[in-house]
Protein backbone atom coordinates (compact mmCIF):
# COMPACT_ATOMS: atom_id res chain seq x y z
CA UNK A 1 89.16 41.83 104.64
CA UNK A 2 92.14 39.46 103.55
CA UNK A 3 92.85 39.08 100.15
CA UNK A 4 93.64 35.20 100.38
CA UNK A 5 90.21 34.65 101.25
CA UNK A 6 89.64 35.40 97.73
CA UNK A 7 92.52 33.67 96.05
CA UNK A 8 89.84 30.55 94.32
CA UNK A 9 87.78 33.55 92.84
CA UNK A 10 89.46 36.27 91.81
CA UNK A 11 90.54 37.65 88.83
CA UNK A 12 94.48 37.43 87.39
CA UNK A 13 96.65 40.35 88.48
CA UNK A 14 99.09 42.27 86.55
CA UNK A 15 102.29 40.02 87.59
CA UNK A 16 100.61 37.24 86.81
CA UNK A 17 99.58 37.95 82.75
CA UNK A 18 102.62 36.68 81.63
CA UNK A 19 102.38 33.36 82.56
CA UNK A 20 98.81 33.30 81.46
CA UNK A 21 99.23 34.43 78.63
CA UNK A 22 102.24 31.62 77.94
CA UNK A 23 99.92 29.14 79.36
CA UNK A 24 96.95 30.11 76.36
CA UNK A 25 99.50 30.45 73.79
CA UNK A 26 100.38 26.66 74.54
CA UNK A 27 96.70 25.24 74.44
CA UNK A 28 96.13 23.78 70.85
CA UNK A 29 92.01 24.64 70.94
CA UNK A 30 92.73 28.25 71.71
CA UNK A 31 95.12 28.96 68.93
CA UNK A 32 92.60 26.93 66.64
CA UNK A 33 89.89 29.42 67.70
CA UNK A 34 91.93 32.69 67.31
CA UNK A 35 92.99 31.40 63.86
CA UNK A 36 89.35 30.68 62.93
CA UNK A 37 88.28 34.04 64.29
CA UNK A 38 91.16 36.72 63.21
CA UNK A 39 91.70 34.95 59.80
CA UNK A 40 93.09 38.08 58.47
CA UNK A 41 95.92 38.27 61.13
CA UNK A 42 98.96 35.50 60.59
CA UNK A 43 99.08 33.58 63.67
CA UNK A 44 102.66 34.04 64.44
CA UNK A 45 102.11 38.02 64.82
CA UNK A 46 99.23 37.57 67.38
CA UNK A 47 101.22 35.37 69.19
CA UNK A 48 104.11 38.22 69.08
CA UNK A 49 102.05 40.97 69.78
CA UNK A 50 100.35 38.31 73.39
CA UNK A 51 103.35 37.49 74.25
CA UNK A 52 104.09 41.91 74.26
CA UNK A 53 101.06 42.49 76.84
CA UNK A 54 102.29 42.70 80.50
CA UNK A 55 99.16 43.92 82.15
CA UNK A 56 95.71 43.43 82.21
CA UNK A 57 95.03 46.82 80.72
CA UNK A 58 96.95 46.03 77.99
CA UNK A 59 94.88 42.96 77.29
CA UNK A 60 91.42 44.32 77.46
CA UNK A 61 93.04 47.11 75.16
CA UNK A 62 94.84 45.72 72.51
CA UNK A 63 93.00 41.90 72.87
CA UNK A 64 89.66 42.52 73.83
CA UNK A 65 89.03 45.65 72.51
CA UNK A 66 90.12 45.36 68.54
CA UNK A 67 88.26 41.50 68.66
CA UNK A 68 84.91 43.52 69.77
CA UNK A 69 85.65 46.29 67.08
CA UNK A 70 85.72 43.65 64.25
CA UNK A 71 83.21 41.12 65.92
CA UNK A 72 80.43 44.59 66.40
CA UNK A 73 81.29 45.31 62.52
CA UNK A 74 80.75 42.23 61.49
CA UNK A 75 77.62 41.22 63.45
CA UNK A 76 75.64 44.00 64.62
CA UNK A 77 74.37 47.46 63.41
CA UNK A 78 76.36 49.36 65.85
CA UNK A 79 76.66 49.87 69.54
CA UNK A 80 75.05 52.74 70.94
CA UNK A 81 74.89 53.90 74.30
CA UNK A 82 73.04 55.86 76.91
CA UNK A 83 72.92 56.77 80.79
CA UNK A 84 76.65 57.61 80.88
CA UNK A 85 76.47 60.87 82.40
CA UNK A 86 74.85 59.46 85.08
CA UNK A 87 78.07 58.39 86.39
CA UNK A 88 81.14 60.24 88.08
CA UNK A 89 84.45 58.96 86.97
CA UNK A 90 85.92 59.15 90.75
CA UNK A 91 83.43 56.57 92.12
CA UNK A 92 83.25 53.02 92.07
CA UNK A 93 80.06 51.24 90.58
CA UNK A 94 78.48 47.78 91.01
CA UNK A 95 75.93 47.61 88.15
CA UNK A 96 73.58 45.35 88.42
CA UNK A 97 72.61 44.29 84.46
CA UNK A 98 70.13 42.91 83.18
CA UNK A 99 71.03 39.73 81.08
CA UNK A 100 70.80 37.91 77.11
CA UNK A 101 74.21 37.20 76.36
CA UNK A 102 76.73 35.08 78.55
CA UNK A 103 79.96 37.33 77.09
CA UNK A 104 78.70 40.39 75.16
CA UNK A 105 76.67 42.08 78.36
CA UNK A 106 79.43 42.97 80.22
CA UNK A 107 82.09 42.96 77.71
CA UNK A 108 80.02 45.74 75.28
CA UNK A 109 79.38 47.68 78.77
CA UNK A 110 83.68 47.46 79.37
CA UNK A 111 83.81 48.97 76.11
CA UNK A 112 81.29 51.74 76.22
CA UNK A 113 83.07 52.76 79.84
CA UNK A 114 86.95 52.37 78.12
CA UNK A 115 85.51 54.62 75.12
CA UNK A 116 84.14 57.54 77.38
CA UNK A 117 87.54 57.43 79.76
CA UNK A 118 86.06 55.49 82.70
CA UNK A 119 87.66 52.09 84.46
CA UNK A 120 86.45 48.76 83.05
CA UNK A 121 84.51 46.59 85.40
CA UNK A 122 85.40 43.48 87.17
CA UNK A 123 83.10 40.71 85.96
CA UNK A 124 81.46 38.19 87.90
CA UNK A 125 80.58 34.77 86.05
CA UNK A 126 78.98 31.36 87.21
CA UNK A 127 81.32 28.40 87.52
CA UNK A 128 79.28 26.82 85.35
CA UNK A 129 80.70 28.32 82.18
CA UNK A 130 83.95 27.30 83.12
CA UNK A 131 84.74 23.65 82.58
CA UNK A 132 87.39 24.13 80.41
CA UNK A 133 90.96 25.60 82.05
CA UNK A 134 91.64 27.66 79.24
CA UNK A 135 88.80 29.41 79.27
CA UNK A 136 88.92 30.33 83.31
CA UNK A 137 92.56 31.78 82.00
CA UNK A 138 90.84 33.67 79.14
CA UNK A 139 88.28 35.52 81.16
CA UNK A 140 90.18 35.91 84.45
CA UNK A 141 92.40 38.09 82.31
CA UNK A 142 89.48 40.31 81.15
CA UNK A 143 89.07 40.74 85.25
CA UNK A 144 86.51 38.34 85.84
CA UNK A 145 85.72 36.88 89.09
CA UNK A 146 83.86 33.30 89.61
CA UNK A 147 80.28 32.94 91.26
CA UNK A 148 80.32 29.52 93.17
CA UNK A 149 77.05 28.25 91.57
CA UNK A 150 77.74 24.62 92.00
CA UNK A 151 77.70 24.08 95.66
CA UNK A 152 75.96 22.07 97.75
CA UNK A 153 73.28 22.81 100.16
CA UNK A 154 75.32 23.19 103.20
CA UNK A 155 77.97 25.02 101.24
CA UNK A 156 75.84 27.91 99.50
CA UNK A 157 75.83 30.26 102.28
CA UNK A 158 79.64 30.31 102.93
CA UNK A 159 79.82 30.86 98.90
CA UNK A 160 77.37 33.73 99.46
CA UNK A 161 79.18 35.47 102.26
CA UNK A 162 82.73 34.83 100.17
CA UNK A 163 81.24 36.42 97.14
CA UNK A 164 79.71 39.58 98.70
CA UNK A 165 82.74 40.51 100.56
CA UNK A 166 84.87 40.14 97.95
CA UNK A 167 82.26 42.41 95.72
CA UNK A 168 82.52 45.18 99.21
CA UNK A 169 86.12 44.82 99.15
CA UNK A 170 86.27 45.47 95.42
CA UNK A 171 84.67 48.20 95.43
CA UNK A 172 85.13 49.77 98.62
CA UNK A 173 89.55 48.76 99.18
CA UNK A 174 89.91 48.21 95.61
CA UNK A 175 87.96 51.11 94.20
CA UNK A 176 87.34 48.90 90.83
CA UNK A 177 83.64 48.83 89.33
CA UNK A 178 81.54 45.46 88.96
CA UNK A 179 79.39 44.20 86.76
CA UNK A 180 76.85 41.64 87.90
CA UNK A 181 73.37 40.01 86.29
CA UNK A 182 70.61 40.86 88.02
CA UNK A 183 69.79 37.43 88.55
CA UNK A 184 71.52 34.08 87.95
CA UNK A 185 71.42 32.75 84.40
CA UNK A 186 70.18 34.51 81.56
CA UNK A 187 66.50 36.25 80.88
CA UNK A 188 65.72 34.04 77.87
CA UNK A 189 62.13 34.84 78.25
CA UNK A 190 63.16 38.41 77.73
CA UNK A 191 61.20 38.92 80.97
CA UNK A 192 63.84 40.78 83.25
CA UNK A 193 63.42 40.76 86.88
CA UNK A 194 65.98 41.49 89.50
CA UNK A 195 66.20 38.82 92.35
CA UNK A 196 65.55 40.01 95.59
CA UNK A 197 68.18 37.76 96.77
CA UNK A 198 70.78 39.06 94.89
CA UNK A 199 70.12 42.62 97.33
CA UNK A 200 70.46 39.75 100.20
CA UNK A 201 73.55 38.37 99.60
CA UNK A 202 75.40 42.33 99.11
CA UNK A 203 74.28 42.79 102.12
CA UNK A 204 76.45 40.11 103.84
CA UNK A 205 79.40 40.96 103.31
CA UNK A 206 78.34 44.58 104.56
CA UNK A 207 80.27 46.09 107.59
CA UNK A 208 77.23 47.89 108.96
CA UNK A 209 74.31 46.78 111.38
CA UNK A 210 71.64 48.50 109.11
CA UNK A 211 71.18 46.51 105.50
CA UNK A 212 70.35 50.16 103.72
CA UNK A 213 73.55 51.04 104.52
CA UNK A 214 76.00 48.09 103.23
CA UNK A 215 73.47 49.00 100.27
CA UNK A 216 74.18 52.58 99.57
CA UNK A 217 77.69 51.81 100.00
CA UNK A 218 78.32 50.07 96.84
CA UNK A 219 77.25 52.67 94.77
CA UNK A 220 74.16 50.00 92.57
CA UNK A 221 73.64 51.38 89.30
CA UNK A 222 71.06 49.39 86.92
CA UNK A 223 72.51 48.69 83.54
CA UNK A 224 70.37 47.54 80.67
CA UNK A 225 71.41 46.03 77.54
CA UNK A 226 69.59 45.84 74.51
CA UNK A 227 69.48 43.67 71.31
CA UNK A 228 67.41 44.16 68.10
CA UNK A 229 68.26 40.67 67.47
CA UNK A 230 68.90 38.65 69.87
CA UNK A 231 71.10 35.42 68.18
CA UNK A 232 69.93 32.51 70.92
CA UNK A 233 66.34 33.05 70.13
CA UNK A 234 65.51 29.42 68.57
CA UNK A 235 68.38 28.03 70.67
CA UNK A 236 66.50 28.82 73.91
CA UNK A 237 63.23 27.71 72.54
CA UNK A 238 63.17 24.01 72.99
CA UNK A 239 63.93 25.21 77.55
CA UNK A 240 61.22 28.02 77.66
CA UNK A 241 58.83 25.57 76.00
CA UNK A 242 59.71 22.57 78.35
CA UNK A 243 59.31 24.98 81.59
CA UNK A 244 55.83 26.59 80.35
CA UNK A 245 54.41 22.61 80.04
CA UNK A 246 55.79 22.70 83.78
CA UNK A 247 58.69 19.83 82.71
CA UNK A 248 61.90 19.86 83.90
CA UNK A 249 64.87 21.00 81.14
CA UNK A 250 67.78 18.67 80.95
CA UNK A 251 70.66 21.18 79.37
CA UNK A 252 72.65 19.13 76.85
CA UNK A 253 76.62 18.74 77.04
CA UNK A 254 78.07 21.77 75.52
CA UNK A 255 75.12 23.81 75.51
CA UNK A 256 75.99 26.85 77.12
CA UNK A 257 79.46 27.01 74.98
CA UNK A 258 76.93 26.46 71.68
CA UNK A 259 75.33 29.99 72.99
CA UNK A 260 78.45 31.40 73.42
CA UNK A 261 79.67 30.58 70.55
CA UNK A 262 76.13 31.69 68.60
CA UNK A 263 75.96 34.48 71.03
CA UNK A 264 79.38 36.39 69.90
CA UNK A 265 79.02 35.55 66.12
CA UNK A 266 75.21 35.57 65.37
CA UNK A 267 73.43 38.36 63.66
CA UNK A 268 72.49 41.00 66.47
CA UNK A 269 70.82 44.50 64.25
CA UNK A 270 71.37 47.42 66.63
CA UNK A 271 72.83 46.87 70.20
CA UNK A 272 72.61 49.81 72.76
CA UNK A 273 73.81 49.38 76.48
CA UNK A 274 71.86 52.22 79.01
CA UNK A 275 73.21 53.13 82.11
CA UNK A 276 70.28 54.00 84.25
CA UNK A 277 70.43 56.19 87.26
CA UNK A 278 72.15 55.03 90.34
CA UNK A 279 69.75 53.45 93.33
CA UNK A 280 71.37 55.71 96.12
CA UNK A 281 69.79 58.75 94.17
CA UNK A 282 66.67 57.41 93.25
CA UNK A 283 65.88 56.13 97.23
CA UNK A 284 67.52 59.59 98.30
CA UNK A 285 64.55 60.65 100.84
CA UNK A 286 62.10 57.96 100.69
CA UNK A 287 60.58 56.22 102.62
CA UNK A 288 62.07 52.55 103.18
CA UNK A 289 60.68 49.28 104.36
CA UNK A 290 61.54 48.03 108.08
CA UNK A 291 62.47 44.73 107.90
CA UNK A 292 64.89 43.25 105.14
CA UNK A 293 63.22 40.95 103.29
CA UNK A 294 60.82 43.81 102.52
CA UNK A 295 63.88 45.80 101.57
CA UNK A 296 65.44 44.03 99.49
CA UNK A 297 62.09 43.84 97.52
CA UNK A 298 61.52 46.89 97.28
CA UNK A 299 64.90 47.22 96.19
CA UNK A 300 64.78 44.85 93.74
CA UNK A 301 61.61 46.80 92.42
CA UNK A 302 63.32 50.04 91.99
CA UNK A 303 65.55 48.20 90.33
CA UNK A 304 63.47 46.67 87.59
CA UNK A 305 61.72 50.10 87.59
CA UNK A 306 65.01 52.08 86.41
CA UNK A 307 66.26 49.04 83.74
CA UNK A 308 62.83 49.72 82.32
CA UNK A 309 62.98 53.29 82.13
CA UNK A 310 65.73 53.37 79.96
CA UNK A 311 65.78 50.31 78.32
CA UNK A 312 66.22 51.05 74.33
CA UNK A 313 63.13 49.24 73.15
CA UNK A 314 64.02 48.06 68.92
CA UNK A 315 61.44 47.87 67.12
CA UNK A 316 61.52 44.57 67.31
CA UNK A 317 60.18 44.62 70.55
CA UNK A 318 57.16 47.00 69.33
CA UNK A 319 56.57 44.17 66.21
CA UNK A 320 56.44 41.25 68.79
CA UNK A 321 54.31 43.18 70.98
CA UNK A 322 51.57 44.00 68.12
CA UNK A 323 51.66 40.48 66.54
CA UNK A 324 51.20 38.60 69.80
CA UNK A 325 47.97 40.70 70.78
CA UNK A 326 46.71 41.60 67.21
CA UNK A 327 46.94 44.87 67.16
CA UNK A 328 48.74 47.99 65.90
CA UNK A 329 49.40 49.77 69.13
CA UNK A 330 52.94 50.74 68.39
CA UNK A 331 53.18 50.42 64.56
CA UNK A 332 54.66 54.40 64.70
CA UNK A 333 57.61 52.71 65.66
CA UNK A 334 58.43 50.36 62.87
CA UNK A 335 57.64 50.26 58.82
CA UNK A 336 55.25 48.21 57.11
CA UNK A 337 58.29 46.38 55.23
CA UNK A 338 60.66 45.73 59.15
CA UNK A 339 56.91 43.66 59.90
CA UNK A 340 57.23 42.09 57.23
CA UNK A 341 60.97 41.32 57.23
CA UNK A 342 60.41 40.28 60.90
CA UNK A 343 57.77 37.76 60.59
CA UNK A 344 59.97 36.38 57.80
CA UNK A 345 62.60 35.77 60.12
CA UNK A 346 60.12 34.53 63.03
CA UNK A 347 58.80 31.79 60.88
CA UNK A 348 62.47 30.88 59.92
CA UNK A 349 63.35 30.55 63.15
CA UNK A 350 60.73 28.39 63.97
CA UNK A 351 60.83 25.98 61.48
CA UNK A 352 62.33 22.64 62.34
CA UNK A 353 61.74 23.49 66.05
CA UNK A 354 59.27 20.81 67.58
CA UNK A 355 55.77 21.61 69.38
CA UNK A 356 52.35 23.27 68.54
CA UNK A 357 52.66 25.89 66.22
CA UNK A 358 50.71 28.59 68.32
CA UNK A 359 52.28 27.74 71.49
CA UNK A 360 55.79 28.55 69.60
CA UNK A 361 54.73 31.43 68.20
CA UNK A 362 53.52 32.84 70.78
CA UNK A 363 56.92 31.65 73.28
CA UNK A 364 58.97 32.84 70.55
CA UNK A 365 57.16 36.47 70.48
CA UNK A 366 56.98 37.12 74.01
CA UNK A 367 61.00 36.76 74.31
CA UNK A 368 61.01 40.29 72.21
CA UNK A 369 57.71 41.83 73.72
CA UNK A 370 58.46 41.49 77.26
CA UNK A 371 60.40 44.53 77.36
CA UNK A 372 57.51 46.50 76.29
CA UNK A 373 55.34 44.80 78.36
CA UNK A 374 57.51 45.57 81.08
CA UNK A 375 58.19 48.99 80.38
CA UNK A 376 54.39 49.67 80.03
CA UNK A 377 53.14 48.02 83.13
C-alpha cells in the first residue's frame, strides 16, 4: 500500500511535532484553554517544556499523560482496569470499543496500555469533531487518524476502502495498535451494539479472497469502557427523547465540543476500561457462516457477546436496572444509602429538562441499565 494515499488522514509523524507544536503554541484559544485547565502551571513553563517535545512519544508522555493524571484525580474515583493479560506485547491490536465519551475512551485505554509497558494505539475519529484547525493539530499528535464521515453518497465507498487499508496497513506494515468505536457516534442510550458494517468495511481493504481471513489478520480485540457516572447524561437527553417520539434531532452549533468539554471535566465515580478476549481465539474452531453478510453478523455478535462479558457493571447500572422495573433483583450490589444518593442525583438531572416526567425517567434510567440488560440477555 502507498503511504500518500493516506496523507489527508493520517496522524502527525515524529519530524513533523515541531512545527505542530509551534503552530498550537501560536493559536490564542488554545493557550486560553491550557491556562484555564493547568492553572497551577505558569504558562511560560508549559510553553518551554512544548516547545522541548520532539516526538510523538514524548507528547502522549509528558502532555497527555500528566493532563489525564490530574484530570482522573480531579474527576473520577480512579481508573481501574481489566483484560490486559489477554494481550501479547509483540502483536498488533485493532480494538474495537465500545463508546460514551468522544476523548476519554481511547485516551484512558492509551493510558492503561502505556502503564502496563505496551504501545499506545492509533485513534480513529469522525471528521465531524474537527471543525476547528487547532484541534485536528491537537489530536493528530496523540496519533489520531480521521474517519471521512461527511461524504457524499457517491463518495462513501472510496472513504470506506481508504480507511480500511490504511487500518490493514497500520497494523499489518506499521505494526501500531488501533482503537476504533464499535459503531459510529456514541452509545448514548447506553445500549452498545457493534455494527455489522464496521466488520464490512475491514474487510476491504483486506488482501485475501476469503473475508475470515482479512478478519483474523488484524488481530480484533473488544474493549469495553465503563463509567459509574457518566457526565453527558442530561446533555444527551433532549436527542434520545426526540428519536424515541420517532422525530428527527437537529444537533445544535457547538454541541459535540459542549460534550467534550462536559465529557473531560464532569464528575465520572469509578472508571474501569476491560480488555476482553481477542475474536481470533474466541472463533478458533467454530463453525462460521458462508456468505459475508452473515459473517460479519455473526461477527458483530461475538463481538457484543465478549464487551458484555467483561464489562465492569457500577452499581449504578444495578440501581437503574431495579428502579426502572420495580424490583430489587440486584440490590446485593449496592447500599440502601448509593439508592438513595442515586435517585437524588436522577431527579437533579432531570429537572429543568422538558417532556413527560415518566417518559424521562424512564429514558434517563435505561442509559445506565442497558448494560445489565445486555449482559443478562
Amino acid at each position: 500500500m502507498n503511504i500518500m494515499d493516506f496523507e489527508d488522514i493520517r496522524p502527525y509523524h515524529d519530524e513533523e511535532v515541531k512545527e505542530k507544536i509551534n503552530s498550537l503554541l501560536g493559536e490564542e484559544q488554545f493557550c486560553q484553554i491550557i491556562q484555564q485547565v493547568l492553572p497551577e502551571i505558569p504558562f511560560p513553563m508549559f510553553e518551554r517544556q512544548m516547545r522541548n517535545i520532539d516526538t510523538i512519544y514524548d507528547f502522549q508522555t509528558k502532555v497527555v499523560v500528566p493532563l489525564l493524571d490530574k484530570l482522573l484525580s480531579q474527576s473520577t474515583n480512579g481508573l481501574s482496569y481489566s483484560g490486559i493479560e489477554n494481550l501479547e506485547k509483540n502483536k498488533s491490536y485493532l480494538f474495537v470499543s465500545t463508546h460514551r465519551d468522544i476523548v476519554l475512551d481511547s485516551a484512558l485505554m492509551d493510558y492503561a496500555l502505556l502503564k502496563e509497558g505496551f504501545s499506545t494505539a492509533e485513534i480513529a475519529i469522525g471528521d465531524n469533531l474537527m471543525k476547528i484547525p487547532w484541534i485536528v493539530d491537537l489530536v493528530k499528535l496523540n496519533k489520531t487518524f480521521i474517519v471521512k464521515r461527511s461524504l457524499s453518497k457517491d463518495q462513501k465507498l472510496d472513504g470506506s476502502k481508504q480507511l480500511s487499508q490504511y487500518i490493514n496497513y497500520t497494523i499489518k506494515e506499521k505494526g501500531e495498535n488501533i482503537w476504533i468505536a464499535h459503531k459510529a457516534g456514541r452509545s448514548k442510550d447506553g445500549n452498545d451494539k457493534t455494527n455489522a458494517n464496521i466488520l464490512k468495511m475491514f474487510n476491504l481493504g483486506g488482501e485475501a479472497e476469503v473475508a475470515i481471513e482479512n478478519i483474523k489478520s488484524l488481530n480484533i480485540c473488544p474493549v469495553s469502557i465503563s463509567y459509574e457516572y457518566n457526565p453527558c447524561d442530561a446533555l444527551t437527553l433532549p436527542e434520545l427523547m426526540t428519536i424515541a417520539n420517532g422525530e428527527k434531532y437537529e444537533k445544535q452549533p457547538m454541541e459535540d465540543l459542549i460534550h467534550m468539554g462536559e465529557g473531560l471535566q464532569g464528575r465520572k465515580g469509578k472508571v474501569e476500561v476491560s480488555f476482553g478476549k481477542p475474536l481470533n481465539g474466541i472463533i478458533e474452531g467454530k463453525d462460521l457462516p458462508k456468505s459475508n453478510p452473515e459473517l460479519f453478523q455473526f461477527l458483530a455478535k461475538t463481538i457484543d457477546r465478549e464487551i458484555y462479558n467483561s464489562y465492569k457493571l457500577m452499581p449504578t447500572n444495578y440501581m437503574a436496572f431495579d428502579l426502572l422495573n420495580n424490583s430489587s433483583a440486584h440490590a446485593s450490589n449496592y447500599s440502601q444509602e448509593e439508592k438513595n444518593e442515586f435517585e437524588t442525583y436522577v431527579n437533579k438531572k432531570l429537572q429543568g429538562i422538558e417532556g413527560d416526567e415518566a417518559f424521562k425517567r424512564e429514558t434517563f434510567l435505561k442509559m445506565y441499565a442497558y448494560p445489565v440488560i445486555n449482559k443478562e440477555g
